[in-house]
N, C-alpha and C. Protein backbone atom coordinates (compact mmCIF):
# COMPACT_ATOMS: atom_id res chain seq x y z
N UNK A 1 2.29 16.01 -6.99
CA UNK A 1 3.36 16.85 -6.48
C UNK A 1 2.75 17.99 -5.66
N UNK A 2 3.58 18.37 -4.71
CA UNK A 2 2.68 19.41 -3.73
C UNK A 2 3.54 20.61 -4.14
N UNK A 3 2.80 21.11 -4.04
CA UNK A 3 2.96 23.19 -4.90
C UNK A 3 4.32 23.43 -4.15
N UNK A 4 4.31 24.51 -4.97
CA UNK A 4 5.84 25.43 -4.07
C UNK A 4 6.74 24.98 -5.38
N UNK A 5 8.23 25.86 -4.69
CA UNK A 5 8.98 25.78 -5.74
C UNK A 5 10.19 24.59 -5.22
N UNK A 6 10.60 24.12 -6.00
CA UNK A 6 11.52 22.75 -5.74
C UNK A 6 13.18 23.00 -5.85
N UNK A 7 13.98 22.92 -5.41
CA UNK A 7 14.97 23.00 -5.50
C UNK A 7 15.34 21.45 -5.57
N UNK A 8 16.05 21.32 -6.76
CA UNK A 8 17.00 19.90 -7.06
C UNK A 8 18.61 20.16 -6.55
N UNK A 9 18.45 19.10 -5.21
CA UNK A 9 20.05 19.08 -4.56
C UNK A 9 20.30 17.92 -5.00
N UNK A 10 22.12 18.52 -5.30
CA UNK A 10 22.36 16.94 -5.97
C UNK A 10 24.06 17.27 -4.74
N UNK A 11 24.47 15.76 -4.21
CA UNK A 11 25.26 16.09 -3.12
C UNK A 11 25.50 14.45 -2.84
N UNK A 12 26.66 14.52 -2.18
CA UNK A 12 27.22 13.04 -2.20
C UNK A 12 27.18 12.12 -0.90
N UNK A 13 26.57 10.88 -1.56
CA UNK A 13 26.34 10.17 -0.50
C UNK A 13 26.85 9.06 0.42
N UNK A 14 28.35 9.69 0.73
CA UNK A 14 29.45 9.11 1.15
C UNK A 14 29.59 9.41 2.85
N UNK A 15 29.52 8.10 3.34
CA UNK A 15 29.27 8.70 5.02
C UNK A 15 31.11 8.65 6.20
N UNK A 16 31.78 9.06 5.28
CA UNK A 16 32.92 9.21 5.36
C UNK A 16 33.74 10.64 5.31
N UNK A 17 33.05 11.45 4.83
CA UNK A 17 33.48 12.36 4.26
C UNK A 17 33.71 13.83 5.57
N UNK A 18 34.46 14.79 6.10
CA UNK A 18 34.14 15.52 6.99
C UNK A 18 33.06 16.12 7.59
N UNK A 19 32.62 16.24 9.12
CA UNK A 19 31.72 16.29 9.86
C UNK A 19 31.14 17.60 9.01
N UNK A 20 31.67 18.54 8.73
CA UNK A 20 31.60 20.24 9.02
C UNK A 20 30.59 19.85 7.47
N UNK A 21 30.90 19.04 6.38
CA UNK A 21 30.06 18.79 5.63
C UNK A 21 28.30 18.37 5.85
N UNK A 22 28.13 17.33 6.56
CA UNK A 22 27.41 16.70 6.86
C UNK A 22 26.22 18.05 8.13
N UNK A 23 27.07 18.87 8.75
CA UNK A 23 26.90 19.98 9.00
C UNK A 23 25.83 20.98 8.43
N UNK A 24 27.02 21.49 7.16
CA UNK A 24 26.51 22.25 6.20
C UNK A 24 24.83 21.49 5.45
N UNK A 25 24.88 20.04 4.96
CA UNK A 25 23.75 19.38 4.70
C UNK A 25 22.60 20.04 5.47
N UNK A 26 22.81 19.53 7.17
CA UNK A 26 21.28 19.69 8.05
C UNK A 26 21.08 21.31 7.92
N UNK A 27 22.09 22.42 7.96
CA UNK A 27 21.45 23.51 7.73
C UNK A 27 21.20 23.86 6.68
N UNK A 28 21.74 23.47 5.38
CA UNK A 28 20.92 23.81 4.36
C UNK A 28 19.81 23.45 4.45
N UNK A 29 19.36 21.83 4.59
CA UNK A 29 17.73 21.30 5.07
C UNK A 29 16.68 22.56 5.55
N UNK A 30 17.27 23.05 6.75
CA UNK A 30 16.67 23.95 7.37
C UNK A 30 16.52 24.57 6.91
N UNK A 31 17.63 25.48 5.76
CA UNK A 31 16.88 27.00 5.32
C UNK A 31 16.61 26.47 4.12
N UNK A 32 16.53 25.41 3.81
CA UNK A 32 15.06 24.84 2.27
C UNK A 32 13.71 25.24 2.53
N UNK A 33 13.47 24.53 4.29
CA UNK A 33 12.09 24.64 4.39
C UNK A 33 11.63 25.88 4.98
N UNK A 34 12.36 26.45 5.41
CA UNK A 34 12.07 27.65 6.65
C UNK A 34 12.07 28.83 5.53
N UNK A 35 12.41 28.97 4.19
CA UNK A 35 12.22 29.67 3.67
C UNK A 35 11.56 29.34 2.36
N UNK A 36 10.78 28.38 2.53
CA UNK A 36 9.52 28.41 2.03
C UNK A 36 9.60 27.56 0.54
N UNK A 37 10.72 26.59 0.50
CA UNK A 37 10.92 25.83 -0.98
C UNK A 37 10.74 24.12 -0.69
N UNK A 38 11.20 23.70 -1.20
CA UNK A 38 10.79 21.97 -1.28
C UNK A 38 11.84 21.71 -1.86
N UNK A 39 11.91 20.42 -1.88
CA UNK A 39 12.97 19.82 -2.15
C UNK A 39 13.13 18.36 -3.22
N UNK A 40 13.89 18.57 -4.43
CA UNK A 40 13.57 17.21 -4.95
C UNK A 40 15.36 16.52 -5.01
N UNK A 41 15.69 15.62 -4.88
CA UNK A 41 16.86 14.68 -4.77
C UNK A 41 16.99 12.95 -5.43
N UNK A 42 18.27 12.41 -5.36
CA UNK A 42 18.28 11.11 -5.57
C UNK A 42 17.61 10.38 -4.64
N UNK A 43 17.23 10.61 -3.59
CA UNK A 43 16.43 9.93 -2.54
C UNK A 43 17.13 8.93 -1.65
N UNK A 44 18.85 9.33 -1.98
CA UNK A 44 18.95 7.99 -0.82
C UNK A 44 18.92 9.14 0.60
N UNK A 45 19.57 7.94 1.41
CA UNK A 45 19.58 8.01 2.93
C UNK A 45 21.15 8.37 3.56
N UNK A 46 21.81 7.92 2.85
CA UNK A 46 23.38 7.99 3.03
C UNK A 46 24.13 9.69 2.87
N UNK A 47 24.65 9.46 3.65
CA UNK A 47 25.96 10.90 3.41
C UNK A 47 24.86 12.59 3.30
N UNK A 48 25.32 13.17 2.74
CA UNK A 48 24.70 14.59 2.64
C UNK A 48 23.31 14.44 2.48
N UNK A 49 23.10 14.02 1.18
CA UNK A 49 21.93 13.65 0.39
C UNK A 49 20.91 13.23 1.93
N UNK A 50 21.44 12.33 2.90
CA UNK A 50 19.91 11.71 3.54
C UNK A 50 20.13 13.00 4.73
N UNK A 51 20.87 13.33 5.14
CA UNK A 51 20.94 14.39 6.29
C UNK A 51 20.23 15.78 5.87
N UNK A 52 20.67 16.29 4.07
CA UNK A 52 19.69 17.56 3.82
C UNK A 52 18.23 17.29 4.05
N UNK A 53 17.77 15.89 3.00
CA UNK A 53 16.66 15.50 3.37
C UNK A 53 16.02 15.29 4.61
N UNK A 54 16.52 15.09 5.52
CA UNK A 54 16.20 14.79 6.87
C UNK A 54 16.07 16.08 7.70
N UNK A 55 16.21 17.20 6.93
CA UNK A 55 16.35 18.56 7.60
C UNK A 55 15.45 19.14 7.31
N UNK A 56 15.13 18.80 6.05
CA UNK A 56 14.14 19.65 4.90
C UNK A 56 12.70 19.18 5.41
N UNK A 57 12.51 17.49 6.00
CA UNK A 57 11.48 16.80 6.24
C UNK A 57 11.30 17.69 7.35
N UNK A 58 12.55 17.46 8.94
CA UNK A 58 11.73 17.68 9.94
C UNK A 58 12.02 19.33 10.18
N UNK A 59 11.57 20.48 9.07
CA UNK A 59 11.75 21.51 9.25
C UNK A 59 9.82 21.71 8.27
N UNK A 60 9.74 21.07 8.63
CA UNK A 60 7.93 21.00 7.56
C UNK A 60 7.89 21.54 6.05
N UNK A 61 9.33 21.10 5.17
CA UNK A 61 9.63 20.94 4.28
C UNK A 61 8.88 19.84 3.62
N UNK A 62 9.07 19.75 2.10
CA UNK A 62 8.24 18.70 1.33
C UNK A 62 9.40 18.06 0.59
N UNK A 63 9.53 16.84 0.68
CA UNK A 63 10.73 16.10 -0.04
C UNK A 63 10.23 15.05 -1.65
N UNK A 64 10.74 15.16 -2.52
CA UNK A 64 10.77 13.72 -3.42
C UNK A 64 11.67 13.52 -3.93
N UNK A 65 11.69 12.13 -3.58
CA UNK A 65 12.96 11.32 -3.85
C UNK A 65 13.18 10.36 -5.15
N UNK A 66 14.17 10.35 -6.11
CA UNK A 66 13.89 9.27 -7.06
C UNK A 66 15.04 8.96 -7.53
N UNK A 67 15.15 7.48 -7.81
CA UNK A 67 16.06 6.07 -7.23
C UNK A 67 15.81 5.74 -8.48
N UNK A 68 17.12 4.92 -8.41
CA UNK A 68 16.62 3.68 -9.20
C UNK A 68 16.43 2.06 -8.69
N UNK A 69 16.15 1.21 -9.17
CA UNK A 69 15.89 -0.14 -9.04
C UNK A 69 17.44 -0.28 -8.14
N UNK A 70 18.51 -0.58 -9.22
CA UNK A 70 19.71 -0.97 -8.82
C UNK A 70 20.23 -0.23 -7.46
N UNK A 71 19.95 0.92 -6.98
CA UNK A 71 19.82 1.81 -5.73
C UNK A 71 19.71 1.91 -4.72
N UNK A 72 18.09 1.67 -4.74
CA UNK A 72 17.17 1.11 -4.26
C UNK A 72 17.45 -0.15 -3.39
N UNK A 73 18.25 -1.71 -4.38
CA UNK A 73 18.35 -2.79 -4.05
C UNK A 73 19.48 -2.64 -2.81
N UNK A 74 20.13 -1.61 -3.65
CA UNK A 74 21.82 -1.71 -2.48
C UNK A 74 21.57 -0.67 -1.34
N UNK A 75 21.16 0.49 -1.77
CA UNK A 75 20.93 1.57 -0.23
C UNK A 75 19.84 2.00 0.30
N UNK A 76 18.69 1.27 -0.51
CA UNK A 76 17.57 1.67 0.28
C UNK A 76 17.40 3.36 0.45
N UNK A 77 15.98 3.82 0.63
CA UNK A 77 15.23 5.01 0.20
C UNK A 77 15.08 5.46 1.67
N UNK A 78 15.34 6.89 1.64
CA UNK A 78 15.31 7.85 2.69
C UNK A 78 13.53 7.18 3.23
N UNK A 79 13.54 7.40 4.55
CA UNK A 79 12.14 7.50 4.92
C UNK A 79 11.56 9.06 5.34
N UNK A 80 10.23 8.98 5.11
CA UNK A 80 9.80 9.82 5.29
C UNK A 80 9.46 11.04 4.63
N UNK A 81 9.91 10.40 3.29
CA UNK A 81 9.25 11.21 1.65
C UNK A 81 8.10 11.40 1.58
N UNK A 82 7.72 12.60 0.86
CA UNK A 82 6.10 12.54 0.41
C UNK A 82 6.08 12.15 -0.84
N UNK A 83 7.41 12.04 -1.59
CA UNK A 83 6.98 10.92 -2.98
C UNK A 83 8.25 10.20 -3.08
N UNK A 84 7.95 8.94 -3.82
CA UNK A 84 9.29 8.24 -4.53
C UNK A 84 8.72 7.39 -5.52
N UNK A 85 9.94 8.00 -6.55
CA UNK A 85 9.73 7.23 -7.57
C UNK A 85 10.94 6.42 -7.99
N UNK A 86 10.61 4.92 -8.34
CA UNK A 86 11.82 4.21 -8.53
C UNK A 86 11.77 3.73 -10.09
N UNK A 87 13.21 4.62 -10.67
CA UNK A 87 12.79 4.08 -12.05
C UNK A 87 14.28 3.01 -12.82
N UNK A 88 13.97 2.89 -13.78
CA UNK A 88 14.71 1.93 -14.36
C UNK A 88 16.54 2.40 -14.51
N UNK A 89 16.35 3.70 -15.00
CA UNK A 89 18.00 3.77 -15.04
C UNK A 89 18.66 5.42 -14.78
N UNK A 90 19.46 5.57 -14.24
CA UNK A 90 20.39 7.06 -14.02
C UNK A 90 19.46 8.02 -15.13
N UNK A 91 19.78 7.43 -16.37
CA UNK A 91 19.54 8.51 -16.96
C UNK A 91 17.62 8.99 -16.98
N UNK A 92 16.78 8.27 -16.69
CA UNK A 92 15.89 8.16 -16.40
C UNK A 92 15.75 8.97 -15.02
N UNK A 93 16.24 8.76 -14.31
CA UNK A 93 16.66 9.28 -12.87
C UNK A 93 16.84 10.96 -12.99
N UNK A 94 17.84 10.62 -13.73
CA UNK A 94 18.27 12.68 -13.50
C UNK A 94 17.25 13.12 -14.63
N UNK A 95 16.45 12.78 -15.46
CA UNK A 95 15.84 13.49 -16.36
C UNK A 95 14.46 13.82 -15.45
N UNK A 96 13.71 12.37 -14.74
CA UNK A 96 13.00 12.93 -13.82
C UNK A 96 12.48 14.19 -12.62
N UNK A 97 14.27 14.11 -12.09
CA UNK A 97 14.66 14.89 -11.06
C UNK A 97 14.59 16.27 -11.79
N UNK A 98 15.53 16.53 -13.07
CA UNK A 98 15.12 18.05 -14.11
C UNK A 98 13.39 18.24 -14.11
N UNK A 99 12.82 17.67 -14.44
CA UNK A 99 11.25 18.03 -14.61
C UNK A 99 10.89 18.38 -13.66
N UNK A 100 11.03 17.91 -12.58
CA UNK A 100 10.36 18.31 -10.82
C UNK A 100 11.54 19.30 -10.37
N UNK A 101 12.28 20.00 -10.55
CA UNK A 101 12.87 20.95 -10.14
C UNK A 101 12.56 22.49 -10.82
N UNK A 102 12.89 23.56 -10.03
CA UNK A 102 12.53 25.20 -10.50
C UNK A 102 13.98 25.61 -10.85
N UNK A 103 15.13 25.31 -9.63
CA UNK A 103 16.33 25.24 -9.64
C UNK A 103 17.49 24.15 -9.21
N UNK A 104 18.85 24.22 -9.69
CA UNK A 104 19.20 23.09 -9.12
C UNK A 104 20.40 23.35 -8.06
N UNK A 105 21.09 23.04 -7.12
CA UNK A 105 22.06 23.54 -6.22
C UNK A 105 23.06 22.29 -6.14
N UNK A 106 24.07 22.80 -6.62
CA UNK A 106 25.04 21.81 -6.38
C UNK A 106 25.78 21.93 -4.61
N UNK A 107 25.87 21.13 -4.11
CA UNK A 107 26.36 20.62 -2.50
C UNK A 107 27.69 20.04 -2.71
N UNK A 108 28.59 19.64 -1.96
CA UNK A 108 30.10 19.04 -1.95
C UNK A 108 29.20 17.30 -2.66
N UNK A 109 30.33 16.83 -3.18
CA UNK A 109 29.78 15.77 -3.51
C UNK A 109 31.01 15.28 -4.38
N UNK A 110 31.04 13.81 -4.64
CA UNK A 110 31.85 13.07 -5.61
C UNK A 110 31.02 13.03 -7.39
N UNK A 111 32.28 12.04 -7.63
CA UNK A 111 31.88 11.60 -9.38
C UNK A 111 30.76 12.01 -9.52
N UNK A 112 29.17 11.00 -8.54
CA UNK A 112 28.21 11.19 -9.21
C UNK A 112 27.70 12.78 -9.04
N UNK A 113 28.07 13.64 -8.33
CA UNK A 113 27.48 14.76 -8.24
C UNK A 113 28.05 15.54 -9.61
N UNK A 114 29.31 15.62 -9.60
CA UNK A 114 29.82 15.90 -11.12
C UNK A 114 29.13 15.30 -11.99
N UNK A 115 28.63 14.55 -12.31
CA UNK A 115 28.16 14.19 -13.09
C UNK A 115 26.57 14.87 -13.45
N UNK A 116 26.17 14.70 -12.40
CA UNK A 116 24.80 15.50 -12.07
C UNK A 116 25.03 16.85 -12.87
N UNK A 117 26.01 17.50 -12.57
CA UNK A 117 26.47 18.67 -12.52
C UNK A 117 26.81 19.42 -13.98
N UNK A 118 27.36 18.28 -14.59
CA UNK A 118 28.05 18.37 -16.02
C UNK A 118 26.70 18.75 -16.75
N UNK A 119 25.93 17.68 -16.62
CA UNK A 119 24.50 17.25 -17.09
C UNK A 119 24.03 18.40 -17.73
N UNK A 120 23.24 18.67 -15.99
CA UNK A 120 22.32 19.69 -15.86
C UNK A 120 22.85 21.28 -16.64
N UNK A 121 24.30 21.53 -16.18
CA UNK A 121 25.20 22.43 -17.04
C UNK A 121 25.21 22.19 -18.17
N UNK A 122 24.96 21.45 -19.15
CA UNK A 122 25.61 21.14 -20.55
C UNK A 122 23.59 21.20 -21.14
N UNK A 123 22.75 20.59 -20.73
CA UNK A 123 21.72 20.99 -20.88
C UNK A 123 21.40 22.79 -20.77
N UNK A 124 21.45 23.61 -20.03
CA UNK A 124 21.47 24.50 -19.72
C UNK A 124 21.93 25.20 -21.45
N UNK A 125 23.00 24.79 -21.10
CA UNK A 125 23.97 25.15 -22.71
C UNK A 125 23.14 25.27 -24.22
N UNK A 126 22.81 24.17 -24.09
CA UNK A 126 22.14 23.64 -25.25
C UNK A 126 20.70 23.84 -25.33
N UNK A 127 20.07 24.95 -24.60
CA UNK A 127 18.64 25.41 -23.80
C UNK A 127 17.80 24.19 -23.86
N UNK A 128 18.04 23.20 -22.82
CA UNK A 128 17.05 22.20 -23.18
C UNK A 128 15.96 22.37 -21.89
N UNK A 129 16.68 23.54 -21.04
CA UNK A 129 16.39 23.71 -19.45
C UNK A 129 16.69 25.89 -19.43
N UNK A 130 15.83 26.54 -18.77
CA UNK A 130 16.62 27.78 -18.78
C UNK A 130 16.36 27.65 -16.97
N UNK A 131 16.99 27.40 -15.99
CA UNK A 131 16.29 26.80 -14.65
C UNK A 131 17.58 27.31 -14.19
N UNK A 132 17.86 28.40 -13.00
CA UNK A 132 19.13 28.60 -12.45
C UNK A 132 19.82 27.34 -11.58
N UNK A 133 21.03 27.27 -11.74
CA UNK A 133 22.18 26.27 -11.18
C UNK A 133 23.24 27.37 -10.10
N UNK A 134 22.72 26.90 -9.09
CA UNK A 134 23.67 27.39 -8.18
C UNK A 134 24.20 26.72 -7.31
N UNK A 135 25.97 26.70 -7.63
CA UNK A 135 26.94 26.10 -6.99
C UNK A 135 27.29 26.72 -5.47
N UNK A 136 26.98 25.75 -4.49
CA UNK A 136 27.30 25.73 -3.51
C UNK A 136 28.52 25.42 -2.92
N UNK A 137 29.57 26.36 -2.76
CA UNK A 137 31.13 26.49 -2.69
C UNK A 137 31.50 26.30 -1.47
N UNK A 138 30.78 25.32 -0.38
CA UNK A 138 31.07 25.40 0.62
C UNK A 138 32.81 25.11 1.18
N UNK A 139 33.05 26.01 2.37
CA UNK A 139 34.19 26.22 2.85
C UNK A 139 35.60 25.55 1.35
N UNK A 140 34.65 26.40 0.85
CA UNK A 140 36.28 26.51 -0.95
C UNK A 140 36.13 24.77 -1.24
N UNK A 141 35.17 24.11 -1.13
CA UNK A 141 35.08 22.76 -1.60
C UNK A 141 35.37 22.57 -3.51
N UNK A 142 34.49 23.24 -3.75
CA UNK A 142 34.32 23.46 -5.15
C UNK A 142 34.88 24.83 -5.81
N UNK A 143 36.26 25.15 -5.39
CA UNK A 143 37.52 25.65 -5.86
C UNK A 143 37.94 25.32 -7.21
N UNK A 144 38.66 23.95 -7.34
CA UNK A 144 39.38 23.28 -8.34
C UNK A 144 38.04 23.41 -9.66
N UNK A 145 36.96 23.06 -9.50
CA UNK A 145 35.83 23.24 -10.59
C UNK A 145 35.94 24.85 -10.42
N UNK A 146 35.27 25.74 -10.06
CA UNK A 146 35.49 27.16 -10.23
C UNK A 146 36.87 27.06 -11.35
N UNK A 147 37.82 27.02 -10.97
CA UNK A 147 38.73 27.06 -11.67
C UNK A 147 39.09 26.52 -13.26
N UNK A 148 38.57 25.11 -13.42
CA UNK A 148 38.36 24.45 -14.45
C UNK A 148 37.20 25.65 -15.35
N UNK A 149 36.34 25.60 -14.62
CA UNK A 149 34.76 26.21 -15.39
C UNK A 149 35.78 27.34 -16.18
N UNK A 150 36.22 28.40 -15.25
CA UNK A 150 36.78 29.50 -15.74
C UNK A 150 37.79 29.26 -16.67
N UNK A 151 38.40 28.15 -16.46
CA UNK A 151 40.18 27.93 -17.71
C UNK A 151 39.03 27.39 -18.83
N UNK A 152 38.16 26.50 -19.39
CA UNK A 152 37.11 25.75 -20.05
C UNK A 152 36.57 27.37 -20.86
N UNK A 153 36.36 28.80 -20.47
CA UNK A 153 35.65 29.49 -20.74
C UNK A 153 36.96 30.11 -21.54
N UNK A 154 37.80 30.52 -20.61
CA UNK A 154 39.36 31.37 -21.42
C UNK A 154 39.82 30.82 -21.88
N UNK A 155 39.57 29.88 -22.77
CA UNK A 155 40.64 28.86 -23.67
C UNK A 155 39.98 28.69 -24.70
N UNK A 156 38.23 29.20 -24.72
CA UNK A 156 36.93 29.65 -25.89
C UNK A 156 36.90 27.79 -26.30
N UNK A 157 36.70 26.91 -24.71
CA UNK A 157 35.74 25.77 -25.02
C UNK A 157 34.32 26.03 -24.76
N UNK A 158 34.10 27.19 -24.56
CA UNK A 158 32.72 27.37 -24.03
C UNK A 158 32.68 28.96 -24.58
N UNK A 159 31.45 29.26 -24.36
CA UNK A 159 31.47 31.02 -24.70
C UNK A 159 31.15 31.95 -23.26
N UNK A 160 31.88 32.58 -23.72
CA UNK A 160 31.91 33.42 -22.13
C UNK A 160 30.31 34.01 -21.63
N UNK A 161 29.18 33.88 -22.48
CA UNK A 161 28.28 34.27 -22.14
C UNK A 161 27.16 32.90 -21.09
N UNK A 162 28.48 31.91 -21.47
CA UNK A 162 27.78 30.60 -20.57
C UNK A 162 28.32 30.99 -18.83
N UNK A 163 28.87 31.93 -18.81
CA UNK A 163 29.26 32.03 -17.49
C UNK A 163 28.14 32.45 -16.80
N UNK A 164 27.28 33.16 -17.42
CA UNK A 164 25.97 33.32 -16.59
C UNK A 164 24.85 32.85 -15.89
N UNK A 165 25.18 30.96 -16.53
CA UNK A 165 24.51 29.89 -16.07
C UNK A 165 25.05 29.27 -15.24
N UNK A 166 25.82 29.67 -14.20
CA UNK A 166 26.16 29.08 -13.28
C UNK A 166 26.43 30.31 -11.49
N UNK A 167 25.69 30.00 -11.04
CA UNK A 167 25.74 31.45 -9.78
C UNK A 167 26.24 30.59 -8.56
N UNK A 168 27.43 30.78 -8.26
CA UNK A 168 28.35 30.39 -6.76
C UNK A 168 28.38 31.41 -6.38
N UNK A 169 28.03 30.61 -4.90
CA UNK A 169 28.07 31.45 -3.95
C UNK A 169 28.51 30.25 -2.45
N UNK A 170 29.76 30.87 -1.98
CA UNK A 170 30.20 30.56 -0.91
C UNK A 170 29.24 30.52 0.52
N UNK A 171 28.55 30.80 0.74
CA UNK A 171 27.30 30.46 1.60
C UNK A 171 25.88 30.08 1.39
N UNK A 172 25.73 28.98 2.61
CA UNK A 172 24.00 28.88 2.19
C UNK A 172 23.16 29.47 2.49
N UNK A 173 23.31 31.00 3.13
CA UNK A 173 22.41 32.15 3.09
C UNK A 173 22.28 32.13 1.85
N UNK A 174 23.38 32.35 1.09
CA UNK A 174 23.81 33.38 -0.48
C UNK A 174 22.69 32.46 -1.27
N UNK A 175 23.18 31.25 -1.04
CA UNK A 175 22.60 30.54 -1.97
C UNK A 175 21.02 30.36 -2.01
N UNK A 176 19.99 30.23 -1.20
CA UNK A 176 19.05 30.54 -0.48
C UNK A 176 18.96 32.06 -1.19
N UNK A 177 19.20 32.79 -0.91
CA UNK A 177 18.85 34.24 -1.53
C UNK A 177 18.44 34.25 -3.06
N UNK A 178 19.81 33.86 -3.38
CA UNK A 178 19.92 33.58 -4.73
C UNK A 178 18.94 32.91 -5.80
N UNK A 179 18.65 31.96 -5.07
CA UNK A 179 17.30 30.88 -5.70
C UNK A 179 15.81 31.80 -5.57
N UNK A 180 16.12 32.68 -4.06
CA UNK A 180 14.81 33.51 -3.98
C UNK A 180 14.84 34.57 -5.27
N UNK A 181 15.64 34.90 -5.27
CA UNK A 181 16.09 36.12 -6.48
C UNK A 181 15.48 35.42 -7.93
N UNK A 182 16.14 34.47 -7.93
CA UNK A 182 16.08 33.93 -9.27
C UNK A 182 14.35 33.15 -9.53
N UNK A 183 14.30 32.85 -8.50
CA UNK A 183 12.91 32.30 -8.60
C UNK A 183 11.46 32.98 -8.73
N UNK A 184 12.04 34.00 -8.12
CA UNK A 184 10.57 35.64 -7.69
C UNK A 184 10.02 34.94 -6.36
């Protein structure tokens, strides 16, 4: 693994989804590498996921990517990684991706990003990880979750002191800052 600090983007890889998204992806890429972090992901090529990567690469960013078999077979692996690892199953997958990350940033994304999301959050919970999670709220995407998180906290399914493990921020300056903050 090459030094520096890693940010784990987890973001959806649906090539359907609005331009202004796909957008937001290549400049986040950019201010990954231009401000001095790396990048670890699911490694495909498709939708957000291959466009951040593709930003992060040609901004002299450091990328690793990790897949699984079944993945792999159907969408094929971003090029131009400096690592990939292809392992046997999801859960194998995101536990990998936790170890090689400093922080993690959630991006617009479907099911599997929620899922990512739940994860890494519910670990957090249960201190299996103390690693900041910062939700990336682009243009009010991730509204309806804000909202859930907060009704989940005032209804005492959660304890209000878990609100601290999660830092949104409506821009990817903010967010970028934020990881600098949190990271030193």
């Amino acid at each position: 693994m090459i030094k520096g600090k890693y940010l784990c983007v987890y973001c959806g890889a649906s090539e359907r989804v609005n331009p202004q998204y796909y957008k937001a992806a290549e400049d986040f890429g950019k201010l990954i590498a231009t401000n001095g972090f790396n990048m670890v992901y699911g490694g495909g090529r498709f939708g957000l996921m291959g466009r951040v990567s593709n930003a992060v690469i040609a901004n002299g960013g450091h990328v690793i990517g990790i897949t699984t078999h079944q993945l792999d077979n159907r969408e094929g692996v971003q090029d131009g990684l400096d690592q990939v690892f292809v392992v046997d199953t999801m859960h194998t997958r995101k536990h990998q991706m936790a170890q090689q990350a400093d922080a993690f940033v959630i991006m617009p994304g479907g099911f599997g990003t929620l899922d990512e999301f739940f994860e890494i959050f519910t670990w957090r919970q249960l201190n299996i990880h103390q690693k900041p999670i910062i939700l990336a709220n682009i243009d009010g995407y991730w509204d309806p979750l804000v909202s859930l998180f907060h009704h989940i906290i005032n209804e005492d399914f959660a304890r209000k002191e878990h609100e601290q493990f999660l830092h949104i921020e409506s821009t990817l300056e903010g967010v970028i800052e934020t990881a600098k903050k949190l990271l030193g």
